[in-house]
PDB file of N, CA and C in Angstrom:
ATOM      1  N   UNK A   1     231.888 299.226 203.974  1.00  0.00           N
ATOM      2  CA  UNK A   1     231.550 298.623 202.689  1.00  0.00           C
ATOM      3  C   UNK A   1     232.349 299.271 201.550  1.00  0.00           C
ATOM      4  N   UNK A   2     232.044 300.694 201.418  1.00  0.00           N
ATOM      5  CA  UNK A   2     233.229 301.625 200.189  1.00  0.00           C
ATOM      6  C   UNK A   2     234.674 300.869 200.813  1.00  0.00           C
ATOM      7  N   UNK A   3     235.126 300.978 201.536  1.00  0.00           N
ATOM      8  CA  UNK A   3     236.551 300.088 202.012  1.00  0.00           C
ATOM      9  C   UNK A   3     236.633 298.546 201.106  1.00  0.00           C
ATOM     10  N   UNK A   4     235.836 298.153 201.548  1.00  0.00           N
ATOM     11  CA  UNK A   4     236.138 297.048 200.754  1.00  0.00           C
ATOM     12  C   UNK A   4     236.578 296.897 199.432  1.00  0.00           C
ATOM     13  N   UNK A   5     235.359 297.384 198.904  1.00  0.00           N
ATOM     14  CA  UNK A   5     234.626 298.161 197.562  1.00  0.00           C
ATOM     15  C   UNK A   5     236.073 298.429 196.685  1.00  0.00           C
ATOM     16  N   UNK A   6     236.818 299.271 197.610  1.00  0.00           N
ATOM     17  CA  UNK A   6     238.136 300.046 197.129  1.00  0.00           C
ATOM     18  C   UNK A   6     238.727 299.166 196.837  1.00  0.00           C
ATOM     19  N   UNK A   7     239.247 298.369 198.454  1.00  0.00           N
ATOM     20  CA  UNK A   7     240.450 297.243 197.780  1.00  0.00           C
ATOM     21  C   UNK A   7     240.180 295.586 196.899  1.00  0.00           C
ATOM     22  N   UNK A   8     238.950 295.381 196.813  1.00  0.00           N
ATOM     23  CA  UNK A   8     238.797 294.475 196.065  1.00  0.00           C
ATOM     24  C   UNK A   8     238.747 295.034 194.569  1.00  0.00           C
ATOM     25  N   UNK A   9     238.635 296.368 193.949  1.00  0.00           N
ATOM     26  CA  UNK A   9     239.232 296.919 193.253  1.00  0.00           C
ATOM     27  C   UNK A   9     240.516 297.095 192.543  1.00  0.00           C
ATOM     28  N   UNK A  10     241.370 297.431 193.800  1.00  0.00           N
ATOM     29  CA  UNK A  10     242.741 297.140 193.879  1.00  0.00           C
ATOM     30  C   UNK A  10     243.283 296.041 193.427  1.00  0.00           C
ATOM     31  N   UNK A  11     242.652 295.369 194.304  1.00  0.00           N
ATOM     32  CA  UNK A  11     243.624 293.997 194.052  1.00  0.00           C
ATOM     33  C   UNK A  11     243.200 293.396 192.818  1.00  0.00           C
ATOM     34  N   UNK A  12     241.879 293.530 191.882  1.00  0.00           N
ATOM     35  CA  UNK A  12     241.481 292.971 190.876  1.00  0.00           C
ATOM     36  C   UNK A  12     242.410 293.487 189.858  1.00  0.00           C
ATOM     37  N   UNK A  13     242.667 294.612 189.956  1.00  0.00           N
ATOM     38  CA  UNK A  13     244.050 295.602 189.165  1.00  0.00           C
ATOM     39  C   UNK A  13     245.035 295.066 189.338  1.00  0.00           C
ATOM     40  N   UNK A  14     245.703 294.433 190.440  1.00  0.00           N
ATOM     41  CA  UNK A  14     246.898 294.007 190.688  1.00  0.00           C
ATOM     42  C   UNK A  14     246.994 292.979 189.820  1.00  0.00           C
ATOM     43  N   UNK A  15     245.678 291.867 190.381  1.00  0.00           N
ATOM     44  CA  UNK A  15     245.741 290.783 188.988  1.00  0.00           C
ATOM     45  C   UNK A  15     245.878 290.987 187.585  1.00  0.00           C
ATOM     46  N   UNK A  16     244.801 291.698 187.195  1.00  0.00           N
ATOM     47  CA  UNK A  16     245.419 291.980 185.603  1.00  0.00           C
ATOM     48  C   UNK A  16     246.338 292.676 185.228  1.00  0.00           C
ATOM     49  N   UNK A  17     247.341 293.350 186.075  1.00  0.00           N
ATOM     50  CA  UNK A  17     248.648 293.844 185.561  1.00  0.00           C
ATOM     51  C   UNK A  17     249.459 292.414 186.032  1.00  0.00           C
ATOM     52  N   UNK A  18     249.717 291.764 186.502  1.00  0.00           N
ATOM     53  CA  UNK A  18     250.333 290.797 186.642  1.00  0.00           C
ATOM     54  C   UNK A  18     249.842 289.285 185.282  1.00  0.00           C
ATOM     55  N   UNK A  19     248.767 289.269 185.751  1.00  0.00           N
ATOM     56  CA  UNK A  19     248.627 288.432 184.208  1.00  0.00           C
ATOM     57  C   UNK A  19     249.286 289.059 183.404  1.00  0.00           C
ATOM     58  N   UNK A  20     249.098 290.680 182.589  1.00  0.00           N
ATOM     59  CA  UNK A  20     249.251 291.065 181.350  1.00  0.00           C
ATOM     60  C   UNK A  20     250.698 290.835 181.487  1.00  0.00           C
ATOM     61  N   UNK A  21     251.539 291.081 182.637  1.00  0.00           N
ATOM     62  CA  UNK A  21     253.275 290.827 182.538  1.00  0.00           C
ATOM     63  C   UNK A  21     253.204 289.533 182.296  1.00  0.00           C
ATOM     64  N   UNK A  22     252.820 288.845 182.909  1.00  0.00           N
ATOM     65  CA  UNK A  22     253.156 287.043 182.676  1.00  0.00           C
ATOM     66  C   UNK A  22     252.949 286.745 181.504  1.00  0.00           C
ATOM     67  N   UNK A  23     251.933 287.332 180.522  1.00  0.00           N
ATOM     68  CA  UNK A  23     251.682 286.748 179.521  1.00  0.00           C
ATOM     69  C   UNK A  23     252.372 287.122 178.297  1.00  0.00           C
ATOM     70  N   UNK A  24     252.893 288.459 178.251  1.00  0.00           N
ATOM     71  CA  UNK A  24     253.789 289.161 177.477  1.00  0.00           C
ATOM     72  C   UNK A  24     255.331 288.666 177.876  1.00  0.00           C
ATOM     73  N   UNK A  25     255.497 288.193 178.444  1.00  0.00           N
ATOM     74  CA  UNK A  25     257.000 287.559 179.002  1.00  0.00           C
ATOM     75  C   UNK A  25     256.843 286.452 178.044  1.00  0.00           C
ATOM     76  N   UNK A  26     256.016 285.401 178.301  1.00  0.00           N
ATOM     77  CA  UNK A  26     256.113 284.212 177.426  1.00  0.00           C
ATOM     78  C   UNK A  26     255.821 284.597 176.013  1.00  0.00           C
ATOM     79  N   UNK A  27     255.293 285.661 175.621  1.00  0.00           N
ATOM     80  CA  UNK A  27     255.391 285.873 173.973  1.00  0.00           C
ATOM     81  C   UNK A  27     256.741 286.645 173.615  1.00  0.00           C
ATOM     82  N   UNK A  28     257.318 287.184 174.807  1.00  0.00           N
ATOM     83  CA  UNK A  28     258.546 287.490 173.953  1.00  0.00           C
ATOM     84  C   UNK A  28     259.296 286.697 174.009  1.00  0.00           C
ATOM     85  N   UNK A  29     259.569 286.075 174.832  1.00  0.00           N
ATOM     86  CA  UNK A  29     260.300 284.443 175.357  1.00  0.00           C
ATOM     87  C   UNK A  29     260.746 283.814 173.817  1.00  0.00           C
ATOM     88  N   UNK A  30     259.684 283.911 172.880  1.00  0.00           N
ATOM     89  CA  UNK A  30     259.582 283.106 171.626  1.00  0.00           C
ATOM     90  C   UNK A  30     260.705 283.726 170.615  1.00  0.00           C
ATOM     91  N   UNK A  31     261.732 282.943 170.703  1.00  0.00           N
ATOM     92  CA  UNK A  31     262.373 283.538 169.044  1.00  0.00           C
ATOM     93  C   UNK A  31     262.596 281.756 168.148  1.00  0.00           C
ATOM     94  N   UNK A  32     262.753 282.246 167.342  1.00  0.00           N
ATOM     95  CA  UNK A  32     262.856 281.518 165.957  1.00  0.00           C
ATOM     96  C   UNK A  32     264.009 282.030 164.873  1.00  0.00           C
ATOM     97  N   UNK A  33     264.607 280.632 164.632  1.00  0.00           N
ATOM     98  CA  UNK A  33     265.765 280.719 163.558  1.00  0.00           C
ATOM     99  C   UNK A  33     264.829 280.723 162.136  1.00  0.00           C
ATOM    100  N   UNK A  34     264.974 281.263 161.089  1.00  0.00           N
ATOM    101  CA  UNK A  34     264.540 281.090 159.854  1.00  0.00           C
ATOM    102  C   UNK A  34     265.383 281.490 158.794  1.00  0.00           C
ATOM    103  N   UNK A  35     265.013 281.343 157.878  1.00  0.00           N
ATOM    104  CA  UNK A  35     265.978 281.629 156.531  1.00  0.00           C
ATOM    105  C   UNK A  35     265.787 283.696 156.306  1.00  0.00           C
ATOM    106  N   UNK A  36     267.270 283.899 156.078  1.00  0.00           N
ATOM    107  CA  UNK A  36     267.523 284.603 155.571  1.00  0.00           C
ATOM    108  C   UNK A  36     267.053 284.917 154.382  1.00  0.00           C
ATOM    109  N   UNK A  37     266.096 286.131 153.869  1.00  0.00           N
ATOM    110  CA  UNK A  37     265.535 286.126 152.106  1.00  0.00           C
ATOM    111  C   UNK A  37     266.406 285.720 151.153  1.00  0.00           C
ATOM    112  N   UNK A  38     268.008 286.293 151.400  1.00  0.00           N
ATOM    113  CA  UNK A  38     269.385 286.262 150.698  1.00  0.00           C
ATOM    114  C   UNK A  38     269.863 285.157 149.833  1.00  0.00           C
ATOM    115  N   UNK A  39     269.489 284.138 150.736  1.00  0.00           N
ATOM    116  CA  UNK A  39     270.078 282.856 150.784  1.00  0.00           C
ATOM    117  C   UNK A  39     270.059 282.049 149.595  1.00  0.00           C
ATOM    118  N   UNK A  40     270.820 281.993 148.537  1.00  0.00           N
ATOM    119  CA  UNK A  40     270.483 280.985 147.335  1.00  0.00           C
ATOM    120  C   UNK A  40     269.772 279.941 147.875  1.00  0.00           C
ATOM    121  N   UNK A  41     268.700 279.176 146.785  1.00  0.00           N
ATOM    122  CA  UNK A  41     268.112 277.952 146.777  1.00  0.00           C
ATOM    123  C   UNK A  41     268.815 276.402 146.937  1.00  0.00           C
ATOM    124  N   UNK A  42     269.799 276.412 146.023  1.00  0.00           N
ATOM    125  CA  UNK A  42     271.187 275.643 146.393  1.00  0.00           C
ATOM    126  C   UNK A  42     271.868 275.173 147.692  1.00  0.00           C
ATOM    127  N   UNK A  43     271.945 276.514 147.989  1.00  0.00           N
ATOM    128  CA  UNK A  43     272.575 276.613 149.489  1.00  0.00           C
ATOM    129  C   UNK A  43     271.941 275.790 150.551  1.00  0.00           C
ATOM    130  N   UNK A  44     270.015 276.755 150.317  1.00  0.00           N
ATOM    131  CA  UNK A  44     268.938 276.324 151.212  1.00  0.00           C
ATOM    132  C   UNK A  44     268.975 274.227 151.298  1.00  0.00           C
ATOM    133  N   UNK A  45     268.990 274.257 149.813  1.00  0.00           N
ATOM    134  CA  UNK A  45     269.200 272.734 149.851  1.00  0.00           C
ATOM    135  C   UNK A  45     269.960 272.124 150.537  1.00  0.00           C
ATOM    136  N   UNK A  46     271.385 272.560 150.177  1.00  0.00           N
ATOM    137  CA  UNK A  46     272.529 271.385 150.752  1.00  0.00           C
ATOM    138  C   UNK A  46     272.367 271.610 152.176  1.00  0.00           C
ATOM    139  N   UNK A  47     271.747 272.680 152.815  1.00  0.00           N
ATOM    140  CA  UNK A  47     271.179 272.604 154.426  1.00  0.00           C
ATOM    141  C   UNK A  47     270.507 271.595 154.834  1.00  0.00           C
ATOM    142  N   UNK A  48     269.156 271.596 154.128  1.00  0.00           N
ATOM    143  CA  UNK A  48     268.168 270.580 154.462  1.00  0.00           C
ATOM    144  C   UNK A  48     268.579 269.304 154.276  1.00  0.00           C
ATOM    145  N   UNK A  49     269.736 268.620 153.227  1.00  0.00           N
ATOM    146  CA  UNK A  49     270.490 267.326 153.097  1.00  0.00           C
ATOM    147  C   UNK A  49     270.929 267.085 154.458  1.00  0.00           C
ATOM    148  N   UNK A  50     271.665 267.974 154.806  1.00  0.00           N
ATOM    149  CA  UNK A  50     272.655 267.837 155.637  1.00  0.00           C
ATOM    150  C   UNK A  50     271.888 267.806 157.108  1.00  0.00           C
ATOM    151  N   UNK A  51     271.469 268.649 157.284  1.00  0.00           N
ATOM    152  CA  UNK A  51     270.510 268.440 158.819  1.00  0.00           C
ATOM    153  C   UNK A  51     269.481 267.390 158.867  1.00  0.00           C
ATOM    154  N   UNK A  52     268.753 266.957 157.540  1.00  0.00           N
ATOM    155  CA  UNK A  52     267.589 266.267 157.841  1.00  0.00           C
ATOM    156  C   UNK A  52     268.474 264.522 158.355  1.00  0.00           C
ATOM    157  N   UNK A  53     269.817 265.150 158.054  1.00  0.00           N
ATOM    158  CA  UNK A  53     270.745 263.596 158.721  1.00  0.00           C
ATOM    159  C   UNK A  53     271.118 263.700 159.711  1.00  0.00           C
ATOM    160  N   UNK A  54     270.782 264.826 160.844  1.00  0.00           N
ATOM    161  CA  UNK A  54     270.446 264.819 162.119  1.00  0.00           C
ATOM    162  C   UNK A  54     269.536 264.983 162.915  1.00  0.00           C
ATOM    163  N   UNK A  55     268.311 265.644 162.723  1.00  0.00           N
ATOM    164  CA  UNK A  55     267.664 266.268 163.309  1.00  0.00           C
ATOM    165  C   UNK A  55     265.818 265.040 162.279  1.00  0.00           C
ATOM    166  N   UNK A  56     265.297 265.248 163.098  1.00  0.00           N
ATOM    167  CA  UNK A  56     263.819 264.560 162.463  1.00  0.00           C
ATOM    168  C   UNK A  56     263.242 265.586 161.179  1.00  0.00           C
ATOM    169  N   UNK A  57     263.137 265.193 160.128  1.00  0.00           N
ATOM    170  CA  UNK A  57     262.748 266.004 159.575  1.00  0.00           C
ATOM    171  C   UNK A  57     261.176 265.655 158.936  1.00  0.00           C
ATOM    172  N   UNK A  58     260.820 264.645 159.640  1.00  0.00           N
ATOM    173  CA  UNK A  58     259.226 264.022 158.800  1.00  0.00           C
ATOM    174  C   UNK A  58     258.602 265.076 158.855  1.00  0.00           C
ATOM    175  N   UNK A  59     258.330 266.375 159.636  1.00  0.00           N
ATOM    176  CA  UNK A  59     257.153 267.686 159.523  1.00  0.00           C
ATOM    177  C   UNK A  59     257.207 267.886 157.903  1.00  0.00           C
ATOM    178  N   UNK A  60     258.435 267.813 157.289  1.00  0.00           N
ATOM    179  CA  UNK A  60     258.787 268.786 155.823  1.00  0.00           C
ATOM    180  C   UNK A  60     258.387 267.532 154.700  1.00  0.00           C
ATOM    181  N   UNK A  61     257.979 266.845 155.266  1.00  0.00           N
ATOM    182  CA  UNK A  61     258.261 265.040 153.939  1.00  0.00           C
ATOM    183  C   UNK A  61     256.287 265.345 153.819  1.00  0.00           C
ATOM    184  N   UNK A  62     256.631 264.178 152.683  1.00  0.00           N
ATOM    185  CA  UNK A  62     254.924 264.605 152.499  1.00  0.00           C
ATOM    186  C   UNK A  62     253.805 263.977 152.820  1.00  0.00           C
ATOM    187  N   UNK A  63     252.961 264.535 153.088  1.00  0.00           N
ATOM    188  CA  UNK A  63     251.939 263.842 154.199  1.00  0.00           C
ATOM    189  C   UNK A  63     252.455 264.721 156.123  1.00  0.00           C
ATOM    190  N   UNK A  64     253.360 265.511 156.086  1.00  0.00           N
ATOM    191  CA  UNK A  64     253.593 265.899 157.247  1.00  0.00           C
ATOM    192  C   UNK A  64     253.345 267.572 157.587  1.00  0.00           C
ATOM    193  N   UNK A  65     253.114 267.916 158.344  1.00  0.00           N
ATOM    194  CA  UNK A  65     252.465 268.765 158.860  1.00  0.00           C
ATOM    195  C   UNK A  65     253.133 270.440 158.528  1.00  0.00           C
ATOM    196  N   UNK A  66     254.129 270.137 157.915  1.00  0.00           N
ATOM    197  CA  UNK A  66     254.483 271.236 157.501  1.00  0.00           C
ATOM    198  C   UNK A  66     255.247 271.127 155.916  1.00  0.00           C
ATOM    199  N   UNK A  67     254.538 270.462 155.426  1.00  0.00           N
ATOM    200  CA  UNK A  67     255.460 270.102 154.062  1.00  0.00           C
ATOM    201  C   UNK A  67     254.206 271.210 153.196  1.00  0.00           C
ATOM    202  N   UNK A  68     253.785 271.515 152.826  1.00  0.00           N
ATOM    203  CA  UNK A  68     252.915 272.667 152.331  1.00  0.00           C
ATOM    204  C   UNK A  68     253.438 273.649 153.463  1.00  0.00           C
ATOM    205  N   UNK A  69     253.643 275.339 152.647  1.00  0.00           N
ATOM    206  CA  UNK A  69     253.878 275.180 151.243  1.00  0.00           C
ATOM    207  C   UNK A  69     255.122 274.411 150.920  1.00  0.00           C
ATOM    208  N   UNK A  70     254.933 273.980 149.704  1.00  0.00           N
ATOM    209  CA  UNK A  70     255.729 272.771 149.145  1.00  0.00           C
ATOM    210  C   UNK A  70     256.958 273.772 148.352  1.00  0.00           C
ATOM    211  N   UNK A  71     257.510 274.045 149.271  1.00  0.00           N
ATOM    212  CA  UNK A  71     259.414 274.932 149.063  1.00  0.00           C
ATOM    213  C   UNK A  71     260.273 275.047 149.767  1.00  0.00           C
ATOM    214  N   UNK A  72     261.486 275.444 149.191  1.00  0.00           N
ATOM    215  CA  UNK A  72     262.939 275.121 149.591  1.00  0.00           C
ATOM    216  C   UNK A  72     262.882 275.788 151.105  1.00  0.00           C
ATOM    217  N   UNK A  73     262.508 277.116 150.635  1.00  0.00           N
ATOM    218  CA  UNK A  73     262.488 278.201 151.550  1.00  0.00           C
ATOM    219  C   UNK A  73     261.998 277.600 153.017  1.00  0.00           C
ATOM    220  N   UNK A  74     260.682 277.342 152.772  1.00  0.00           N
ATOM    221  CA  UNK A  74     259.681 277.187 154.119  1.00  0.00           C
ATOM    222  C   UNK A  74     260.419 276.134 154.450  1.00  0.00           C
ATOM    223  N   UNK A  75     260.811 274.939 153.857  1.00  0.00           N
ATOM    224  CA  UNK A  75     261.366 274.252 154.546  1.00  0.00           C
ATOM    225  C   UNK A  75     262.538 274.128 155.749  1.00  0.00           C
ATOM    226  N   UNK A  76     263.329 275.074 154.708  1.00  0.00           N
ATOM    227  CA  UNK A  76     264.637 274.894 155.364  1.00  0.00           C
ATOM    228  C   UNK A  76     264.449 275.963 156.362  1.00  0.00           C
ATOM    229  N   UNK A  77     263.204 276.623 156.461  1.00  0.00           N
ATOM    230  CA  UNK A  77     263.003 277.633 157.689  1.00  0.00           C
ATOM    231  C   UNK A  77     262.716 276.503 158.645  1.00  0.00           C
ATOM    232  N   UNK A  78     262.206 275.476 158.457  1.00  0.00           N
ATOM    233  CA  UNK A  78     261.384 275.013 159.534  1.00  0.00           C
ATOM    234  C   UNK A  78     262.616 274.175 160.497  1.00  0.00           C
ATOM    235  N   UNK A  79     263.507 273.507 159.206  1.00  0.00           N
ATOM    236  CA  UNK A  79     264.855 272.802 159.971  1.00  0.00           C
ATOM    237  C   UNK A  79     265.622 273.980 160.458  1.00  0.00           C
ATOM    238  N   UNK A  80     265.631 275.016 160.142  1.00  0.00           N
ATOM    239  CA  UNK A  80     266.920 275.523 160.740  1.00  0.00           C
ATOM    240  C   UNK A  80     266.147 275.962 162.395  1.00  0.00           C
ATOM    241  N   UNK A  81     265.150 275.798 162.420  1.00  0.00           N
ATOM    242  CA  UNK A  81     264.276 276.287 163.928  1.00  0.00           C
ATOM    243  C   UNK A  81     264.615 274.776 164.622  1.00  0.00           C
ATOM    244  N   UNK A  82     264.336 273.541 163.577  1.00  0.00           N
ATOM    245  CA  UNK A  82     264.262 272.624 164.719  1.00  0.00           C
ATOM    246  C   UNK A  82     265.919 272.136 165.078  1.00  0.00           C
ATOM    247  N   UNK A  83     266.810 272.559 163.869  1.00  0.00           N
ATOM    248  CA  UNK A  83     268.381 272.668 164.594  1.00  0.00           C
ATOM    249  C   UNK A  83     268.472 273.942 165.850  1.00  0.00           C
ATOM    250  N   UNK A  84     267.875 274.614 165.597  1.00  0.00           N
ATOM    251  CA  UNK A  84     267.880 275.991 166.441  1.00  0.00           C
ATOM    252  C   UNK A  84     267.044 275.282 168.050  1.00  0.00           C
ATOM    253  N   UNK A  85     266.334 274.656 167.744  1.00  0.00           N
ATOM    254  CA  UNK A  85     265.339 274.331 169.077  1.00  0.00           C
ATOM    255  C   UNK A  85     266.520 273.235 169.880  1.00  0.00           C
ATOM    256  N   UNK A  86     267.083 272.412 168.776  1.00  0.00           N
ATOM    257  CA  UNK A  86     267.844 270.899 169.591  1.00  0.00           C
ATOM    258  C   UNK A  86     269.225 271.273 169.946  1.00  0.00           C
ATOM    259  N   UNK A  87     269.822 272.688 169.290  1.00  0.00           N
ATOM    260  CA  UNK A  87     271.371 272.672 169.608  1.00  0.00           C
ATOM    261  C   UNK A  87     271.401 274.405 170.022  1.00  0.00           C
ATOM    262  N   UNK A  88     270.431 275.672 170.011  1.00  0.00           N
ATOM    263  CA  UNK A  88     270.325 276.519 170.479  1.00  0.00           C
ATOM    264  C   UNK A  88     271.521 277.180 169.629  1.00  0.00           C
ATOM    265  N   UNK A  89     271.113 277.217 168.015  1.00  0.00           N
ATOM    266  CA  UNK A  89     272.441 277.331 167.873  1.00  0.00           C
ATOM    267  C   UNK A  89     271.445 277.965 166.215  1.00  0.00           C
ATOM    268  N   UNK A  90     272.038 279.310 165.744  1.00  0.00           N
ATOM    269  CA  UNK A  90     271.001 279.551 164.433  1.00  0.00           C
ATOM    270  C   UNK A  90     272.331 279.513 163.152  1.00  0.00           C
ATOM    271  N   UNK A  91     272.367 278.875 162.447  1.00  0.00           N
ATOM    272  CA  UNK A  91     273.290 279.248 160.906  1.00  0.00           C
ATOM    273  C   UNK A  91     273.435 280.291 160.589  1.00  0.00           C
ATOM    274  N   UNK A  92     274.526 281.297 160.656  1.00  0.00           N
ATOM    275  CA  UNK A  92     274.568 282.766 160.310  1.00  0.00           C
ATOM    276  C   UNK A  92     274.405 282.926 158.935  1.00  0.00           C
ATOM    277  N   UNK A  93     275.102 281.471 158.314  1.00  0.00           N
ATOM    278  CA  UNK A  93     275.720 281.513 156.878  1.00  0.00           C
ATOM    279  C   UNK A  93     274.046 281.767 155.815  1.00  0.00           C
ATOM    280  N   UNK A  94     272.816 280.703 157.152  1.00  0.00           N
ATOM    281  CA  UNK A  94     271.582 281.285 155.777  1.00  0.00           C
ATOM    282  C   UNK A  94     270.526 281.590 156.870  1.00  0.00           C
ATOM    283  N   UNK A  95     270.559 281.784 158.429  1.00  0.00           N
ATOM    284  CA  UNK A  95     269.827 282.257 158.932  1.00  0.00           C
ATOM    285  C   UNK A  95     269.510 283.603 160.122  1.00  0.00           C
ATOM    286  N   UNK A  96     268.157 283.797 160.283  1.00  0.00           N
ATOM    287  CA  UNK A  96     268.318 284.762 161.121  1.00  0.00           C
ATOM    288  C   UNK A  96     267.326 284.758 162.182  1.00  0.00           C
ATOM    289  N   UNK A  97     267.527 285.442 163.881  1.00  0.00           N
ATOM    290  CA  UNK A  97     266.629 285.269 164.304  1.00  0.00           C
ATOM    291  C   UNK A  97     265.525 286.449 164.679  1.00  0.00           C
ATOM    292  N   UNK A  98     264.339 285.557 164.334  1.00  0.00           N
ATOM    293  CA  UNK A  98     262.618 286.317 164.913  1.00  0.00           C
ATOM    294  C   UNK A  98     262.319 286.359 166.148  1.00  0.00           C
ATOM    295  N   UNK A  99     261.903 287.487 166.740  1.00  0.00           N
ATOM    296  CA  UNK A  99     261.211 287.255 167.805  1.00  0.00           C
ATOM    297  C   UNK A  99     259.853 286.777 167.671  1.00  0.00           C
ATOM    298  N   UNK A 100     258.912 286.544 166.595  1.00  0.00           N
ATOM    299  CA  UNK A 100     257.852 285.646 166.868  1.00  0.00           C
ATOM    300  C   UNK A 100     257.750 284.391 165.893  1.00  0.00           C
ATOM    301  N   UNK A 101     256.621 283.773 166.854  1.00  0.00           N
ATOM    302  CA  UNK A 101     256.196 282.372 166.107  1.00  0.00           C
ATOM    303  C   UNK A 101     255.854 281.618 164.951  1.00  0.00           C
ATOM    304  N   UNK A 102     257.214 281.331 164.166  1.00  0.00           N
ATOM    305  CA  UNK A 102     256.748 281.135 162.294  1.00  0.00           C
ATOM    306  C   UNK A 102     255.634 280.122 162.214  1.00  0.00           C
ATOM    307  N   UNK A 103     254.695 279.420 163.327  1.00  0.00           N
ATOM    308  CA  UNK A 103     253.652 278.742 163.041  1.00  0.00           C
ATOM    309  C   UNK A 103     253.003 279.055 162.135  1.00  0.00           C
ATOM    310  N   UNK A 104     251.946 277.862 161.394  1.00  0.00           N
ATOM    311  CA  UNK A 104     250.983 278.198 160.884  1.00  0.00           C
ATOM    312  C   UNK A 104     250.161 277.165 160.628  1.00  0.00           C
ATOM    313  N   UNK A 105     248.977 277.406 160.729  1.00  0.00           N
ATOM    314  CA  UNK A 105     247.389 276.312 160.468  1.00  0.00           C
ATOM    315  C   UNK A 105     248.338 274.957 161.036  1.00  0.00           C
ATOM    316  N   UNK A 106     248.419 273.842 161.028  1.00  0.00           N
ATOM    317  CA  UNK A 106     248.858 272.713 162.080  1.00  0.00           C
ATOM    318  C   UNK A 106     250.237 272.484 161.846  1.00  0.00           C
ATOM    319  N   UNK A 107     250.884 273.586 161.229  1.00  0.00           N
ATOM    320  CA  UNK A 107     252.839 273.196 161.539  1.00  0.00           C
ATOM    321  C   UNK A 107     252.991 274.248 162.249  1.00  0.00           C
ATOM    322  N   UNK A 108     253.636 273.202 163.497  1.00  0.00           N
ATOM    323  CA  UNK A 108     253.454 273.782 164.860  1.00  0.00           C
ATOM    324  C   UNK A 108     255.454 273.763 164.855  1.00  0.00           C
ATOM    325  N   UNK A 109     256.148 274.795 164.611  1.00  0.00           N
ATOM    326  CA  UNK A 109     257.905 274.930 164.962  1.00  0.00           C
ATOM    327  C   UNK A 109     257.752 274.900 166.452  1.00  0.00           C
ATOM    328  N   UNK A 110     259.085 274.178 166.475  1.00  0.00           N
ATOM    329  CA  UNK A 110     259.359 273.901 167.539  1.00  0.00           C
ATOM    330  C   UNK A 110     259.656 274.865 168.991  1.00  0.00           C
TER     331      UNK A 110
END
């Protein structure tokens, strides 16, 4: 019975070190393109012109799920993630990358 006792012990250990790796893999897994603090407002703009003529940009328009807060900044964080998500590719010229998730309350980046 202590035999048992032991390795069903064991192996319950084995599981939660293996969850805790699996689950910490997929949170570091996560990076994100966002705006550089640096970045003139200007700049931030002629970004968001220019990409929202490729990439979907209804999250940032209003009534959409990430248009609050209502600025240049957050915005053009959110396009340069979803250019970053569709072409794996971050703007050096106004961005940089995070290792975690710029989500927040229901604007869900890509």
């Amino acid at each position: 019975m202590e035999k048992t006792n032991l390795s069903l012990l064991i192996f319950c250990c084995f599981l939660g070190v293996l969850y805790a790796y699996d689950t910490n893999s997929k949170l570091d897994a996560r990076k994100a393109c966002v705006v550089r603090p640096d970045v003139p407002i200007d700049k931030l703009q002629g970004f968001i012109d220019y990409a929202c003529g490729i990439v979907n940009c209804a999250a940032i328009q209003v009534g959409g799920a990430c248009f609050y807060p209502n600025t240049i900044t957050s915005h053009a964080s959110y396009v340069l993630d979803l250019v970053y998500a569709s072409r794996s590719t971050c703007n050096p010229e106004i961005g940089t990358m995070i290792g975690v998730d710029p989500s927040y309350g229901n604007c869900k980046y890509p």
